[in-house]
N, C-alpha and C. Protein backbone atom coordinates (compact mmCIF):
# COMPACT_ATOMS: atom_id res chain seq x y z
N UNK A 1 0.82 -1.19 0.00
CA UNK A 1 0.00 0.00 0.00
C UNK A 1 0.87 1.26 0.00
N UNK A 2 2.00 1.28 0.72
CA UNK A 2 2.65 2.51 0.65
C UNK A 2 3.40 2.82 -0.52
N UNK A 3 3.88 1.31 -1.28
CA UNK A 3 4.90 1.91 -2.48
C UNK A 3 3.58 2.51 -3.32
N UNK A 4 2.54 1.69 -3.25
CA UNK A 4 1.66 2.80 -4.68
C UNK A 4 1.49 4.00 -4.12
N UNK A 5 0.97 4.39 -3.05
CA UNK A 5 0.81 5.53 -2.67
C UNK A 5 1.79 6.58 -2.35
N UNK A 6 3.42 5.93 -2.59
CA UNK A 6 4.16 6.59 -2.71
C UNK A 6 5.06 6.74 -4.13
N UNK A 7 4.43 5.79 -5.01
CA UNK A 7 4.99 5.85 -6.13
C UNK A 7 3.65 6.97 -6.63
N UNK A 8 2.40 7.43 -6.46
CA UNK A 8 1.22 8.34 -6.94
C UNK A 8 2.30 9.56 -6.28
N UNK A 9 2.60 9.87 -5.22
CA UNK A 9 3.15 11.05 -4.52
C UNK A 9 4.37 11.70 -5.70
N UNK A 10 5.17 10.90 -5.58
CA UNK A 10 6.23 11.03 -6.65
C UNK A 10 5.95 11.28 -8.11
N UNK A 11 4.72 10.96 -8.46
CA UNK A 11 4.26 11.27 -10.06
C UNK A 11 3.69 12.71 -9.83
N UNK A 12 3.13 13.38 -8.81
CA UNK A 12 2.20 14.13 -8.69
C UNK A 12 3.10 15.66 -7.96
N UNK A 13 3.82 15.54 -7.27
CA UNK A 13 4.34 16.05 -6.19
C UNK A 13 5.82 17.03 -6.90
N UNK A 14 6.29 16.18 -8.13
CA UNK A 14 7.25 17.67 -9.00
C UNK A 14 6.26 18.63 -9.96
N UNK A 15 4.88 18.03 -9.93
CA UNK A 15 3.57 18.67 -11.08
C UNK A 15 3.62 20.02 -9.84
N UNK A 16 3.28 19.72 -8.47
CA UNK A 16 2.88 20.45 -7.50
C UNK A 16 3.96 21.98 -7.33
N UNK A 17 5.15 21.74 -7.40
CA UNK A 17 6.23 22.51 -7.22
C UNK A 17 6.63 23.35 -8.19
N UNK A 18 6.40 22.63 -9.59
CA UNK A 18 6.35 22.96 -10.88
C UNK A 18 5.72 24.64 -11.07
N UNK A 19 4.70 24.23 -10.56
CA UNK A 19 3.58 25.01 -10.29
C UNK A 19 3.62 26.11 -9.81
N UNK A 20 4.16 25.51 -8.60
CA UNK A 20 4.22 26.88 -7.53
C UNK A 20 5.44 28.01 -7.87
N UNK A 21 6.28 27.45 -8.57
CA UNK A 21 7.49 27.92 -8.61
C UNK A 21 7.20 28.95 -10.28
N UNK A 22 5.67 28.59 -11.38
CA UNK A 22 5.76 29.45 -12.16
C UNK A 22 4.32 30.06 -11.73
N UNK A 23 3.63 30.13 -10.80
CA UNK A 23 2.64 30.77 -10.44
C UNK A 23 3.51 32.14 -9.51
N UNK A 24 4.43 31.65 -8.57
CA UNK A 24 5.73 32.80 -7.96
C UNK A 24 6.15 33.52 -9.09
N UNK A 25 6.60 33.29 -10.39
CA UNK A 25 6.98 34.11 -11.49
C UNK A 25 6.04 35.08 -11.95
N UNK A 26 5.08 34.66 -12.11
CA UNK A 26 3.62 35.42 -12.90
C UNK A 26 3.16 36.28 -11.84
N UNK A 27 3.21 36.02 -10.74
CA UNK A 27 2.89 36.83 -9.72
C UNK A 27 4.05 37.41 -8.89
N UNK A 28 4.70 37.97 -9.64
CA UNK A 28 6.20 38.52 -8.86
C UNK A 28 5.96 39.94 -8.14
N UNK A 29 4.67 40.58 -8.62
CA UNK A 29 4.08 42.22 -8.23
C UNK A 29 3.61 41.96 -6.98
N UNK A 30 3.35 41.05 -6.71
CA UNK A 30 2.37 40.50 -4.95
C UNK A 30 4.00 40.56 -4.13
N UNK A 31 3.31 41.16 -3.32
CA UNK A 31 4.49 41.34 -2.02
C UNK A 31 4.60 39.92 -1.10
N UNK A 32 5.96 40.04 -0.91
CA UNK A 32 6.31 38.87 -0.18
C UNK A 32 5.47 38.01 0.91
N UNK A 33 5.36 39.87 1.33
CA UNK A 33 4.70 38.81 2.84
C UNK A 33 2.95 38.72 2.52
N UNK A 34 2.67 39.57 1.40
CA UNK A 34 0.84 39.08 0.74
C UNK A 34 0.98 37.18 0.47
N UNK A 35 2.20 36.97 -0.35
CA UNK A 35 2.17 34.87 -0.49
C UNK A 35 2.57 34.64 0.89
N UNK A 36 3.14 34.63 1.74
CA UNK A 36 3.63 34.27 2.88
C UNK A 36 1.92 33.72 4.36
N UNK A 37 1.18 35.46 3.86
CA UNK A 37 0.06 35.33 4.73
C UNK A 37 -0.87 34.36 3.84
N UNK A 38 -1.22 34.04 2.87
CA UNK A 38 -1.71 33.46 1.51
C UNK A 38 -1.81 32.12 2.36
N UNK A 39 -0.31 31.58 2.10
CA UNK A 39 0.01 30.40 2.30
C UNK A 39 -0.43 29.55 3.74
N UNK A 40 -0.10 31.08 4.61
CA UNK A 40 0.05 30.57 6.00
C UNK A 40 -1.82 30.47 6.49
N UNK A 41 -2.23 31.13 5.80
CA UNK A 41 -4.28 31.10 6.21
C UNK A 41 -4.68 29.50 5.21
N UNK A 42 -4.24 29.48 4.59
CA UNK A 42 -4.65 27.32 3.95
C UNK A 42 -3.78 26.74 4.43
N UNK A 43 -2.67 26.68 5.44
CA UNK A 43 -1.97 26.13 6.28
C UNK A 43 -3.13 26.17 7.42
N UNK A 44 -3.75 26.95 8.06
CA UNK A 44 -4.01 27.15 9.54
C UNK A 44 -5.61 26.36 9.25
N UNK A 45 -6.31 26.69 7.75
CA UNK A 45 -7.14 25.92 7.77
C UNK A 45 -7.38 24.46 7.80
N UNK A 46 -6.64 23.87 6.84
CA UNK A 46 -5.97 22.66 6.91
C UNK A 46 -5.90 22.23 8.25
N UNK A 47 -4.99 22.72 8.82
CA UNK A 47 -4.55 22.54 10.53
C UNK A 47 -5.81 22.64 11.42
N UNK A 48 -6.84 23.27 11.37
CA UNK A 48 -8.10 23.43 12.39
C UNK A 48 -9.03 21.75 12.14
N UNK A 49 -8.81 21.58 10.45
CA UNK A 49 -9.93 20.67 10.34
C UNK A 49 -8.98 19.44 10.69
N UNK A 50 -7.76 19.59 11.22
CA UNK A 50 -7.08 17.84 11.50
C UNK A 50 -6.87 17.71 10.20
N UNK A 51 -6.50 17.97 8.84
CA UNK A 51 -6.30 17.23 7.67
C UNK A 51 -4.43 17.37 7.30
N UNK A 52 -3.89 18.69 8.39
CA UNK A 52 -2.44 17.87 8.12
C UNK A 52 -1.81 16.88 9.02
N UNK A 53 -1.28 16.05 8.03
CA UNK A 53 -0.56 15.11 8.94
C UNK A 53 0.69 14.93 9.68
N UNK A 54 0.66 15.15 11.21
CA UNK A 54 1.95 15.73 11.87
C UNK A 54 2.91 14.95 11.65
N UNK A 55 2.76 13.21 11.65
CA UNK A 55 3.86 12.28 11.79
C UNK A 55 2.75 11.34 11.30
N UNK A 56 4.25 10.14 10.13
CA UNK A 56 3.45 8.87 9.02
C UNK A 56 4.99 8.92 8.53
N UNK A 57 5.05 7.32 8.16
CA UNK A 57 6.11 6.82 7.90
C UNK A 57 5.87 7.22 6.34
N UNK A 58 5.22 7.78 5.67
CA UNK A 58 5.33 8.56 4.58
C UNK A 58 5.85 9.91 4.46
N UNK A 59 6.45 10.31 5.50
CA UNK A 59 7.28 11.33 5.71
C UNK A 59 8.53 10.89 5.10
N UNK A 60 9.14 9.61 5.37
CA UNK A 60 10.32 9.12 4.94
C UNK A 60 10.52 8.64 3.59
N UNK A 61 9.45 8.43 2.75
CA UNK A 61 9.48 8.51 1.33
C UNK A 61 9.69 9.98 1.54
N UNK A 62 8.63 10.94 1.74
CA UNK A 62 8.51 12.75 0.91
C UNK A 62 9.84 12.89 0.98
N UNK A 63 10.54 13.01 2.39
CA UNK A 63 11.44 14.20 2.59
C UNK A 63 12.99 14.02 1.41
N UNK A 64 13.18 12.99 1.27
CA UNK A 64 14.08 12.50 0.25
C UNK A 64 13.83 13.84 -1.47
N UNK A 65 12.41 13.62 -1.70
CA UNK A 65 11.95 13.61 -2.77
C UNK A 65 11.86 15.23 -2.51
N UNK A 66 11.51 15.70 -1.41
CA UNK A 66 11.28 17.13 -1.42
C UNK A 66 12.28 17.92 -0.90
N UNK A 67 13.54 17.45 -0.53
CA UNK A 67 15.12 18.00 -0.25
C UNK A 67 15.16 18.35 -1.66
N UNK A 68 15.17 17.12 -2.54
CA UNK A 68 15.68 17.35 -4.07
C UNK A 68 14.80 18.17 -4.82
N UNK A 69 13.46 18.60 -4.66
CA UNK A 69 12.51 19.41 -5.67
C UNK A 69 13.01 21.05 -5.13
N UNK A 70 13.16 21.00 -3.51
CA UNK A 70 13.75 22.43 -3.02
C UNK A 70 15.05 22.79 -3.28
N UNK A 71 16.33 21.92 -3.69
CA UNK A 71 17.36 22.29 -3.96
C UNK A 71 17.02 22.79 -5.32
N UNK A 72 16.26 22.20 -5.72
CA UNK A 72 16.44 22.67 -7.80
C UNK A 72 15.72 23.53 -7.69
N UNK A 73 14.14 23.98 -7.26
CA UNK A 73 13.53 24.94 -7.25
C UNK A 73 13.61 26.22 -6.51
N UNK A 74 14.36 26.10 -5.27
CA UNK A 74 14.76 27.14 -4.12
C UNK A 74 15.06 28.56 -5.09
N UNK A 75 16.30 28.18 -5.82
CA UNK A 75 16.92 29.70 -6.42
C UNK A 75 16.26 29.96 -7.03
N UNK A 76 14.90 29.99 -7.63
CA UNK A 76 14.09 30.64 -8.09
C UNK A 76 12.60 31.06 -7.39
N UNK A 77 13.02 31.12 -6.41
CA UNK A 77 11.98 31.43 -5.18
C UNK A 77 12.27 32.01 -4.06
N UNK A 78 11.55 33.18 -3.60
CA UNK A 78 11.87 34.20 -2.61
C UNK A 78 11.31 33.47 -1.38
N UNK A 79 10.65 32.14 -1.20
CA UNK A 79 10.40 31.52 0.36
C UNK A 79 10.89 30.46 0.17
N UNK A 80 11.40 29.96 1.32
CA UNK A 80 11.58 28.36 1.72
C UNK A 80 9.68 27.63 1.24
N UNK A 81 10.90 26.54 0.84
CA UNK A 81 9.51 25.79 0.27
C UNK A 81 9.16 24.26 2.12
N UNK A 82 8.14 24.53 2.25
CA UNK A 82 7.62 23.26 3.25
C UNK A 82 6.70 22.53 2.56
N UNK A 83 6.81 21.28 3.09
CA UNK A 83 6.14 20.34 2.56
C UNK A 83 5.63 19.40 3.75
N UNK A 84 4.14 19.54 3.36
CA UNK A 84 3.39 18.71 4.29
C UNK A 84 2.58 17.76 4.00
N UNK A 85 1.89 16.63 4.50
CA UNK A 85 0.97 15.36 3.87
C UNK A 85 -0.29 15.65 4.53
N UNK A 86 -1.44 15.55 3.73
CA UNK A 86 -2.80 16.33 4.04
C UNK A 86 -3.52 14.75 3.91
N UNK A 87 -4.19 14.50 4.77
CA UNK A 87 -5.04 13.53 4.64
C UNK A 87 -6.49 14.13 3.52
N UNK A 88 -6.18 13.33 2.16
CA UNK A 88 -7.17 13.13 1.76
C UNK A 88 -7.66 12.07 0.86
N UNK A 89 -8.59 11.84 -0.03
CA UNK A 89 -9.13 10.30 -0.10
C UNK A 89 -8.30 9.79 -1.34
N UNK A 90 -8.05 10.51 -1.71
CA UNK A 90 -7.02 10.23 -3.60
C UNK A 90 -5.67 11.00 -3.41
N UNK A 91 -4.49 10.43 -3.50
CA UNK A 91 -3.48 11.00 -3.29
C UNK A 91 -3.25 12.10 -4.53
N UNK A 92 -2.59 13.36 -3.89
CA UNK A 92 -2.68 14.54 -4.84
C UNK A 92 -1.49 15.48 -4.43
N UNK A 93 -0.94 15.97 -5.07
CA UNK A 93 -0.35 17.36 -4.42
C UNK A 93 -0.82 18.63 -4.99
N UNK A 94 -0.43 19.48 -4.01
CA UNK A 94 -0.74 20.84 -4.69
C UNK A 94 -0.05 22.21 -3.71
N UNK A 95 0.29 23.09 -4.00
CA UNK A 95 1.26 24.40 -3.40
C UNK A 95 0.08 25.66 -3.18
N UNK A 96 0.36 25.96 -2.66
CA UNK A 96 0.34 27.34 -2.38
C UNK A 96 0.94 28.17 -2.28
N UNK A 97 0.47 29.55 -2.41
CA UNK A 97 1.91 30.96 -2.24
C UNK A 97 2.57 30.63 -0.94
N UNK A 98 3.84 31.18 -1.14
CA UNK A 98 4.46 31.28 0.22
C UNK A 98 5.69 30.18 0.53
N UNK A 99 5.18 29.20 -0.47
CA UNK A 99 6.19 28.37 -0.44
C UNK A 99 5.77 26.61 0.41
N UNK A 100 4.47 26.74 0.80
CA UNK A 100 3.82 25.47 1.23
C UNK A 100 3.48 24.51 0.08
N UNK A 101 3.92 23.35 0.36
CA UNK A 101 3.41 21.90 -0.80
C UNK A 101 3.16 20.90 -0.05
């Protein structure tokens, strides 16, 4: 169960970064800390309803995979990128401003 669901993470999860990193380009006029608060209010929501996941031995697949998407994507991005696992029913990724995936 975990390699598929970690082999879906890995197909889905450089689409996610991809993303964020040319949605940061197109939107380069938005002030830093406008993506920063962005990011951090669908962080806190996420967080109220219980849907991020604090600790899962699927941390130890991501963090491998998301050291390497933040080293290549970092220099073209004004935030540290975090990466978190959201309980939901179909595995997916997706970013937000600010630098959250």
């Amino acid at each position: 169960m975990c390699n598929t669901m970690c082999r879906r993470w890995l197909m889905v999860l450089p689409i996610a970064v991809i993303a964020t990193v040319i949605a940061a380009q197109a939107a380069s006029k938005a002030q830093p800390d406008d993506e920063q608060q962005v990011g951090q209010q669908v962080f806190d929501e996420l967080k109220a309803k219980g849907e991020i996941i604090a600790s899962s031995p699927l941390y130890d697949a991501l963090t491998p995979i998301a050291d390497a998407i933040a080293r290549t994507a970092q220099p073209f991005y004004n935030h540290p990128f975090k990466f978190y696992l959201v309980h939901e029913q179909q595995p997916n990724a997706f970013s937000v401003a600010g630098g959250t995936v």
